[in-house]
C-alpha atoms as a PDB file:
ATOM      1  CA  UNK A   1     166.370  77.210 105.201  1.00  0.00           C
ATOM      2  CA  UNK A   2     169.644  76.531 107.384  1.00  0.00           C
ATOM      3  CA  UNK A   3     169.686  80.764 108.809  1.00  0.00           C
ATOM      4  CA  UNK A   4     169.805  80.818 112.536  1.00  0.00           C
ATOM      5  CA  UNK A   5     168.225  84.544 112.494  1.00  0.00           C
ATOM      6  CA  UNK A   6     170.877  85.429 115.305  1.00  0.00           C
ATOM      7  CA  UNK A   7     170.283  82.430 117.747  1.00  0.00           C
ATOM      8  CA  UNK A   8     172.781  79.738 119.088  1.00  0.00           C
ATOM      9  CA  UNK A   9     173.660  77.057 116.898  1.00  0.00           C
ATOM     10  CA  UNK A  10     171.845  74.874 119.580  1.00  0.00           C
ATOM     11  CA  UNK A  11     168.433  76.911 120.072  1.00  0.00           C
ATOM     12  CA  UNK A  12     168.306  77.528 116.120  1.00  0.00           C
ATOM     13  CA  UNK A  13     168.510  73.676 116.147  1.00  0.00           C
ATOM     14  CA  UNK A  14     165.901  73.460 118.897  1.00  0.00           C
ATOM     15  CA  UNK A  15     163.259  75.807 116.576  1.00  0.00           C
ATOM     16  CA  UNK A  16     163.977  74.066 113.601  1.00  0.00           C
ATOM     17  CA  UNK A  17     163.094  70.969 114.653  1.00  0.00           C
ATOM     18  CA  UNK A  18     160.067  71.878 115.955  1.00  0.00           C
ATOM     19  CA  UNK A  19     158.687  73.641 113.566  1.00  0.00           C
ATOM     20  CA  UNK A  20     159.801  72.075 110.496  1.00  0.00           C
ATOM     21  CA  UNK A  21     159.086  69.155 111.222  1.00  0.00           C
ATOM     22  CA  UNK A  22     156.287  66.912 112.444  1.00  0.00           C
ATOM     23  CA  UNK A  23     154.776  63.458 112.591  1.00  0.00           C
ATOM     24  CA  UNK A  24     155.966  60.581 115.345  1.00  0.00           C
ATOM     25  CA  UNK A  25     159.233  60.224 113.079  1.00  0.00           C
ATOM     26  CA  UNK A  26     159.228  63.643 112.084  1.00  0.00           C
ATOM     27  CA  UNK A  27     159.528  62.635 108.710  1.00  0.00           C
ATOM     28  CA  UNK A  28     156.835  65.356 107.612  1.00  0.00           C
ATOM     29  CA  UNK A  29     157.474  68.791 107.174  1.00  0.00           C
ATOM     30  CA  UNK A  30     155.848  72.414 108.089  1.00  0.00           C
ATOM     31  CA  UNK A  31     156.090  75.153 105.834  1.00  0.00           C
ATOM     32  CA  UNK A  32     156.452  78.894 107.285  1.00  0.00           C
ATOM     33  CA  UNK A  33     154.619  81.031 106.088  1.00  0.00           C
ATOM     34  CA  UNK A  34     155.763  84.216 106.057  1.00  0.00           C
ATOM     35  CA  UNK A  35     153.478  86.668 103.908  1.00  0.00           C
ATOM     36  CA  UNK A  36     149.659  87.927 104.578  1.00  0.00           C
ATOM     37  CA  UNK A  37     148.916  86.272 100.485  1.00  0.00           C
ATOM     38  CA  UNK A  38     150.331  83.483 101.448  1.00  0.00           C
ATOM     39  CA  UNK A  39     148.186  82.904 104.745  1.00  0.00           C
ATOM     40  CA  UNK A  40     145.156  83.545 102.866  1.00  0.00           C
ATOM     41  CA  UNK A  41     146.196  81.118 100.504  1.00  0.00           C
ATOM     42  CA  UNK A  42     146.477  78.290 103.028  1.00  0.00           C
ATOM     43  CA  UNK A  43     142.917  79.371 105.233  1.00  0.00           C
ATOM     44  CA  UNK A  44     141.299  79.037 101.931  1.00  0.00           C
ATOM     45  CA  UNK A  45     142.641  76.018 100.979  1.00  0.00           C
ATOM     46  CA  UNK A  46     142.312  74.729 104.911  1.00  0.00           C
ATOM     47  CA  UNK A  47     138.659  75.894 105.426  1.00  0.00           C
ATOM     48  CA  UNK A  48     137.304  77.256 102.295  1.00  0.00           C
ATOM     49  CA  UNK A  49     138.020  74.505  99.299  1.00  0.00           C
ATOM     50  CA  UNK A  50     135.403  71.871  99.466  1.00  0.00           C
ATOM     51  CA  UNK A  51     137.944  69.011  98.900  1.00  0.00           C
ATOM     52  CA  UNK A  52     140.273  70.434 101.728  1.00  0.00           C
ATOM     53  CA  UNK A  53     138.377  72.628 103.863  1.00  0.00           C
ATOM     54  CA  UNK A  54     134.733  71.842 103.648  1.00  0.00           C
ATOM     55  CA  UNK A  55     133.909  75.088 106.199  1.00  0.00           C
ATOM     56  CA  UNK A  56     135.119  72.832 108.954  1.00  0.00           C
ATOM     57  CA  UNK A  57     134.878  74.137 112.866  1.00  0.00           C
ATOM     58  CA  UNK A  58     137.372  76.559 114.178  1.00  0.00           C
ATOM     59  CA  UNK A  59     139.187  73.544 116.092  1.00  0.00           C
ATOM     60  CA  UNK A  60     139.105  71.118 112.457  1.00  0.00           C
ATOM     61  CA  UNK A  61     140.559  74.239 110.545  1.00  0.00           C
ATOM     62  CA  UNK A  62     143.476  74.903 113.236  1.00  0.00           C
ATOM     63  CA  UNK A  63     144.321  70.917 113.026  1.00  0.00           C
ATOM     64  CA  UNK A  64     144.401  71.178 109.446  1.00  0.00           C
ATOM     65  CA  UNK A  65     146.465  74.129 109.123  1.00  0.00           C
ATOM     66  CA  UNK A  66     148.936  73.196 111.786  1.00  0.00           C
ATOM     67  CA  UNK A  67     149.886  70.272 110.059  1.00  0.00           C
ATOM     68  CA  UNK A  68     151.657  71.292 107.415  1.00  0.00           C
ATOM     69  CA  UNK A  69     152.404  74.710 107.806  1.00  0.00           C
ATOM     70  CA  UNK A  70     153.479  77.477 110.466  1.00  0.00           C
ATOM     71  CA  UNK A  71     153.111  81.495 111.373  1.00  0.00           C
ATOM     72  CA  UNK A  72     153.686  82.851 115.287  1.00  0.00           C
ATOM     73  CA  UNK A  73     149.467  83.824 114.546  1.00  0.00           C
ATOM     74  CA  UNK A  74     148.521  80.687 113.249  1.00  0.00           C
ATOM     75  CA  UNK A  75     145.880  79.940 115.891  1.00  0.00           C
ATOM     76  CA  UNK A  76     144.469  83.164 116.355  1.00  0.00           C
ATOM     77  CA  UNK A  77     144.513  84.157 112.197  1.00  0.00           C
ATOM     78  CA  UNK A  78     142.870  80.763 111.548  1.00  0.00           C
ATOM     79  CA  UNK A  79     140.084  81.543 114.323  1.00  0.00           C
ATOM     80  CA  UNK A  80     139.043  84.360 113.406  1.00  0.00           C
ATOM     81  CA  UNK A  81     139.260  83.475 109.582  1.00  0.00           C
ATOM     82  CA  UNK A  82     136.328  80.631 110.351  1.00  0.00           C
ATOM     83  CA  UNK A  83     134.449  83.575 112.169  1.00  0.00           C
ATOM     84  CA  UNK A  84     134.641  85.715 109.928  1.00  0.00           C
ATOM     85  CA  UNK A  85     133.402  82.945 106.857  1.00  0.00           C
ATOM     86  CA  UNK A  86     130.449  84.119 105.764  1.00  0.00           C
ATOM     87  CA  UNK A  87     129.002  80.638 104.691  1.00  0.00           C
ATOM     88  CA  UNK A  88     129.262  79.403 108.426  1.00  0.00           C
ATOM     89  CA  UNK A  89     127.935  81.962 109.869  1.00  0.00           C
ATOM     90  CA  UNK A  90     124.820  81.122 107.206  1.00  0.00           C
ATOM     91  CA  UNK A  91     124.337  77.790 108.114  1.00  0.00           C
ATOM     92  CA  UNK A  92     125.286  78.197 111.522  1.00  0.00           C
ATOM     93  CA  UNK A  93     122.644  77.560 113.962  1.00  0.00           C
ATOM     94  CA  UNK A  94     121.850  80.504 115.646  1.00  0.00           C
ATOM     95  CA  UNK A  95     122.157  79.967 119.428  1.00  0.00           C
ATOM     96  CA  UNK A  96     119.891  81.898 121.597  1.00  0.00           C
ATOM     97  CA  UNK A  97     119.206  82.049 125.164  1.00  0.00           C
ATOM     98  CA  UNK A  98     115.430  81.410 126.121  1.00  0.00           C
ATOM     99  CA  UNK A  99     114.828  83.599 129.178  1.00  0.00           C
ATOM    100  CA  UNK A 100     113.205  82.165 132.036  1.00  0.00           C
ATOM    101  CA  UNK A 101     109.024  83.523 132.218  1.00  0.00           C
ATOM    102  CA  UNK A 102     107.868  84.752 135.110  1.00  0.00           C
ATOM    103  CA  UNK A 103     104.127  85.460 135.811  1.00  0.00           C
ATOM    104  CA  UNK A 104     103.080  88.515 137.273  1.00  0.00           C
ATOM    105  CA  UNK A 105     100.793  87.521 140.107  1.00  0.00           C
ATOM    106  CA  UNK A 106      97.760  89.184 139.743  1.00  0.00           C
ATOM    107  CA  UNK A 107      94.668  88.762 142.432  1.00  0.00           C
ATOM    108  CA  UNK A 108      92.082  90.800 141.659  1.00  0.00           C
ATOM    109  CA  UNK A 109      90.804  93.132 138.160  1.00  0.00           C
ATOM    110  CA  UNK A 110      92.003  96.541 138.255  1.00  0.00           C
ATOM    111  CA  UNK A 111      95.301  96.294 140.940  1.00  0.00           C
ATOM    112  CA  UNK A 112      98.267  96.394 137.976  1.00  0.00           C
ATOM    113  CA  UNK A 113      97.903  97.478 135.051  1.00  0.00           C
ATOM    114  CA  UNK A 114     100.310  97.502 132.132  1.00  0.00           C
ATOM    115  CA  UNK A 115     101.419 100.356 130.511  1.00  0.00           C
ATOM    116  CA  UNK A 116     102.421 100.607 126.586  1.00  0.00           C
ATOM    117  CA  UNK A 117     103.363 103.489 124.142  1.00  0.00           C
ATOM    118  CA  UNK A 118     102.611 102.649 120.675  1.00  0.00           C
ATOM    119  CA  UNK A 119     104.022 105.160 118.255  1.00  0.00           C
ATOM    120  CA  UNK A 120     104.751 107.374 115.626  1.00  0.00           C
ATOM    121  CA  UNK A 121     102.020 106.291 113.933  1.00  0.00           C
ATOM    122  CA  UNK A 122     100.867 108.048 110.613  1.00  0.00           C
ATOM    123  CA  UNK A 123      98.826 111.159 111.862  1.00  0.00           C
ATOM    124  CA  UNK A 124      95.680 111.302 111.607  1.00  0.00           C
ATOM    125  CA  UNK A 125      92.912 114.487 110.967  1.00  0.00           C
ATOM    126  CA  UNK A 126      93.071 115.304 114.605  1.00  0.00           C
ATOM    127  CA  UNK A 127      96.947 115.158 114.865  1.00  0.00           C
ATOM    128  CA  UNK A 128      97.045 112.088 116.447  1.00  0.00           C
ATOM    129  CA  UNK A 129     100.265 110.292 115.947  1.00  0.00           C
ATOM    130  CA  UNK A 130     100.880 108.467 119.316  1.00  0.00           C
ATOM    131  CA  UNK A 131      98.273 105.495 120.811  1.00  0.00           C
ATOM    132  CA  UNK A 132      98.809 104.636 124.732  1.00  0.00           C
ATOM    133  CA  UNK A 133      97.735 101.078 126.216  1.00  0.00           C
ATOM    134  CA  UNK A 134      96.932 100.293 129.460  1.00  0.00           C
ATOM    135  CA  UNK A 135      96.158  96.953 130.146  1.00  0.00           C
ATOM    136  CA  UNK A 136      94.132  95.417 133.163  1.00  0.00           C
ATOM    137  CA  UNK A 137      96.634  92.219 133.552  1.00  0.00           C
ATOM    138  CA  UNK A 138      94.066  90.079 135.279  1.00  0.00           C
ATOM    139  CA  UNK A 139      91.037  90.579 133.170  1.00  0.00           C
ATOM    140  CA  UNK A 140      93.464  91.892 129.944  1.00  0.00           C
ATOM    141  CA  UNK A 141      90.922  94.491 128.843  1.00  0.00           C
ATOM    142  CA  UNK A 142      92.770  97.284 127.278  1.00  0.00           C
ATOM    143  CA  UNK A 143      92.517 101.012 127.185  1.00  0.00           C
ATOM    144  CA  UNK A 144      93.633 102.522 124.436  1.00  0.00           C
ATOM    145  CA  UNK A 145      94.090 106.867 124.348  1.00  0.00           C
ATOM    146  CA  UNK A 146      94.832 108.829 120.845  1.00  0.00           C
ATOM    147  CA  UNK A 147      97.962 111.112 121.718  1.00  0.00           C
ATOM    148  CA  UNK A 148      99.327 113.825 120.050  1.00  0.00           C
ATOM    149  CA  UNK A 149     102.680 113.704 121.482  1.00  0.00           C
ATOM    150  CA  UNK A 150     103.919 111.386 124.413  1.00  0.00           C
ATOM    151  CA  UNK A 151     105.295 113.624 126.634  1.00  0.00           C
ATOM    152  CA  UNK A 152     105.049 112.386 130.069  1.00  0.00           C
ATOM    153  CA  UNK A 153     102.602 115.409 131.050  1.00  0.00           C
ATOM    154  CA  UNK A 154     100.195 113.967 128.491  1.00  0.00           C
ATOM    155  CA  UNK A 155     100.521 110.501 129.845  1.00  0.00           C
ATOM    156  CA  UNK A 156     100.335 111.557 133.119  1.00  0.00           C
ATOM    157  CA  UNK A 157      97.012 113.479 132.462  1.00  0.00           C
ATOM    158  CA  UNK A 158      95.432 109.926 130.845  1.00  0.00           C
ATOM    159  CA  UNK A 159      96.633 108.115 133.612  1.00  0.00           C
ATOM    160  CA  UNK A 160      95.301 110.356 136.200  1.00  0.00           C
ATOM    161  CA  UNK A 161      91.774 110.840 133.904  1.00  0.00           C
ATOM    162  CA  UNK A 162      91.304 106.324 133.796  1.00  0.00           C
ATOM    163  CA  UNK A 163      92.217 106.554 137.891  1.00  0.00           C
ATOM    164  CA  UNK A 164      90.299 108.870 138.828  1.00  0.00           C
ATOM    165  CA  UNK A 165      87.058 107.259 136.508  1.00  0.00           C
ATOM    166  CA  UNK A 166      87.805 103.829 137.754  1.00  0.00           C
ATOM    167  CA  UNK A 167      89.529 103.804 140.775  1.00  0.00           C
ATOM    168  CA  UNK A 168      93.529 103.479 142.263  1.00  0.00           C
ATOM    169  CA  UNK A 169      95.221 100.166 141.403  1.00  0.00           C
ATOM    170  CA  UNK A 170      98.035  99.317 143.319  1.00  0.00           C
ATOM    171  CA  UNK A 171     100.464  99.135 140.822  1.00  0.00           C
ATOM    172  CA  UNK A 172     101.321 100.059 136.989  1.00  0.00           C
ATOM    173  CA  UNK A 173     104.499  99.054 134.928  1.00  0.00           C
ATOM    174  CA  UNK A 174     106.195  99.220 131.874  1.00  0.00           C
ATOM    175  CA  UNK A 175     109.006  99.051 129.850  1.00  0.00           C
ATOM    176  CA  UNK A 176     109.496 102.113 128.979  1.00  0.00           C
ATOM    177  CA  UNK A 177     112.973 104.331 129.500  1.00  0.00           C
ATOM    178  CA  UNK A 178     113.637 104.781 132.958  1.00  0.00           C
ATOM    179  CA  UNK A 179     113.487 108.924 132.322  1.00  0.00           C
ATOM    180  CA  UNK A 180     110.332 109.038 130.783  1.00  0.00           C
ATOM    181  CA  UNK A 181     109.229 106.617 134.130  1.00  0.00           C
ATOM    182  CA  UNK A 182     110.830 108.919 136.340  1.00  0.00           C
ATOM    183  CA  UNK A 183     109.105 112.341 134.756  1.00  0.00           C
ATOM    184  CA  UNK A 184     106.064 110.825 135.024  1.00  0.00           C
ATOM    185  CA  UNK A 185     106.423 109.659 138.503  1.00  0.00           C
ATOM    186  CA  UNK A 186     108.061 112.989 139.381  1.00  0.00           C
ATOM    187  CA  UNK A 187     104.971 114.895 138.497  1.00  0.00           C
ATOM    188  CA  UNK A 188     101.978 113.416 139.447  1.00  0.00           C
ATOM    189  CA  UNK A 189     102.235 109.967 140.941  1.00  0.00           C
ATOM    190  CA  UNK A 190     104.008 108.387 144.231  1.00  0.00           C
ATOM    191  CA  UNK A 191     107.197 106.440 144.340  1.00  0.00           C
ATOM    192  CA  UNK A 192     106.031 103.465 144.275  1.00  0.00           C
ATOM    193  CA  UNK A 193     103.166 103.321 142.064  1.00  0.00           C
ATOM    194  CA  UNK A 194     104.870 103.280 138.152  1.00  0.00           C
ATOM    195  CA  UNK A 195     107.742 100.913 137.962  1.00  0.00           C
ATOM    196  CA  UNK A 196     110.180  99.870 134.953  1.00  0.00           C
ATOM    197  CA  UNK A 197     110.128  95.900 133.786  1.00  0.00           C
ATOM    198  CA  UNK A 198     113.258  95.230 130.813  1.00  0.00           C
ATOM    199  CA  UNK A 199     111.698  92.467 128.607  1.00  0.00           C
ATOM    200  CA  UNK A 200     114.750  90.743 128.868  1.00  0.00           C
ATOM    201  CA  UNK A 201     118.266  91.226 131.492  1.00  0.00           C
ATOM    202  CA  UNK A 202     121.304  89.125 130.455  1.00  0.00           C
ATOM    203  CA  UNK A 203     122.380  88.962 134.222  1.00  0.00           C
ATOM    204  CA  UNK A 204     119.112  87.413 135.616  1.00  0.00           C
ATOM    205  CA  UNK A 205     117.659  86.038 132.539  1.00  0.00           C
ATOM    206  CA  UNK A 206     113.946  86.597 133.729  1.00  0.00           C
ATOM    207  CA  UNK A 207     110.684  88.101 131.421  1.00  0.00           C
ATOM    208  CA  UNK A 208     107.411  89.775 132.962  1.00  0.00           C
ATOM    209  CA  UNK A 209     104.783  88.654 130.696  1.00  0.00           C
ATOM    210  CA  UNK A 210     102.592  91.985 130.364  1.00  0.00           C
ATOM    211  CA  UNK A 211     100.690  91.382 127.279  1.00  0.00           C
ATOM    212  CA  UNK A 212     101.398  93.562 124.349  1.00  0.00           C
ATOM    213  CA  UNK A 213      98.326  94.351 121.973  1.00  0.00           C
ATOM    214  CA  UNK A 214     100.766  96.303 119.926  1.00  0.00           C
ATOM    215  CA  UNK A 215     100.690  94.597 117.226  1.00  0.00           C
ATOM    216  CA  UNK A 216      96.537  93.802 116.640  1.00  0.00           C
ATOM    217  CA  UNK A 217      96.092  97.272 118.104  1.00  0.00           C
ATOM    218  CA  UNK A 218      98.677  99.058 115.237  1.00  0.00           C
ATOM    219  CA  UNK A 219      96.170  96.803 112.892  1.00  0.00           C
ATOM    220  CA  UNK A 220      93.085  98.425 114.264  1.00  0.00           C
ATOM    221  CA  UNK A 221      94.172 102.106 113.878  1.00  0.00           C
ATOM    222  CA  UNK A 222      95.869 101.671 110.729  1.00  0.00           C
ATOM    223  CA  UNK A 223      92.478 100.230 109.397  1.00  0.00           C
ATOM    224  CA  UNK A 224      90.395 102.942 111.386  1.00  0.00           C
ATOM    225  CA  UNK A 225      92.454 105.473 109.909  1.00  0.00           C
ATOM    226  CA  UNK A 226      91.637 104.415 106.423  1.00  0.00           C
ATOM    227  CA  UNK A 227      88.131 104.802 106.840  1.00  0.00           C
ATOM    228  CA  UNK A 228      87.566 107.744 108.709  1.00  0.00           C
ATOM    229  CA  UNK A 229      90.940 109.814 109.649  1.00  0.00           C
ATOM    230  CA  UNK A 230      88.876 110.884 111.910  1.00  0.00           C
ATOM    231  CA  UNK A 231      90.418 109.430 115.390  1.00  0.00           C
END
């Protein structure tokens, strides 16, 4: 393969050399490869062949490869070929990021409470699809209201109906949307009273640990429902 593709005798030279030919006396050659078959060919037998390959790393694959053969994409096709492997992404561990816990500080019963929407559930005889928590985060004794809908004027009206039986607290939050927050907020509560708390924010890496009773509570009214329909 002798064609200098329109170069000078001496820079033809040049590429040949180094990319022909490799090895402290260059006494090993590259091959190019020049067709998308033919790239395949060589990730497969690079990465995939378990003689050859053995689903090596991204950096093992691209030493592989570049020692015997040559394409102007050869480190970026052989990346994302290993990427893309479905085998190693099976037995790759899956790296996750443990976000830092922070405690809400909590002095006294009945000052924050958390807030939870639980929902669509399956309706029951008194059209009931929609359960909403509130949680007393220093004792952890939970409300919990049948809704038909969770609009925020139905919230609001339950929230308002539990303050006004026990008394103000100084603060409730949740994690619901931010618009549902700020309807609710809008029409019967003050500014600072209902806040929003994302379980988790890749920027700051931090977690409010408002317990959940999702999960037992779903239990309870799926259970309930069975016997009675009646809720």
């Amino acid at each position: 393969m002798h064609c200098n593709c329109g170069y000078s005798i001496r820079t033809a030279n040049t590429i040949y050399d180094r990319l022909f030919y490799v090895g402290p006396s260059r006494q090993y050659m590259r091959l190019v490869v020049l067709s998308e078959e033919e790239k395949r060919s060589v990730l497969t037998e690079c990465h995939n062949n378990p003689g050859t390959g053995n689903h090596s790393g991204v950096r093992g694959t691209q030493n592989r490869v570049i020692a015997g053969y040559y394409w102007p994409t050869i480190i970026q096709d052989v990346k994302e070929w290993v990427i893309s492997c479905h085998r190693c992404q099976l037995n790759d561990p899956i790296k996750t990021v443990v976000p830092v816990l922070h405690s809400i500080k909590v002095k006294e019963p009945w000052e924050v409470l958390g807030l939870d929407l639980i929902g669509p559930l399956p309706e029951t005889a008194r059209n009931n699809k929609y359960v909403l928590t509130m949680t007393d985060l220093y004792t952890k004794w939970v409300i919990a209201e049948p809704m038909q809908s969770k609009t925020a004027a139905e919230v609001s009206a339950i929230i308002t109906t539990k303050l006004y039986l026990f008394g103000m607290v100084r603060k409730i939050i949740t994690d619901q949307g931010k618009e549902f927050v700020c309807k609710v907020k809008f029409m019967f509560f003050p500014p600072t009273l209902v806040s929003t708390c994302p379980p988790y924010s890749s920027r700051k890496s931090w977690l409010l640990t408002i317990p959940k009773p999702t999960g037992r509570m779903k239990e309870l009214i799926r259970i309930s429902s069975v016997l009675s329909g009646s809720m």
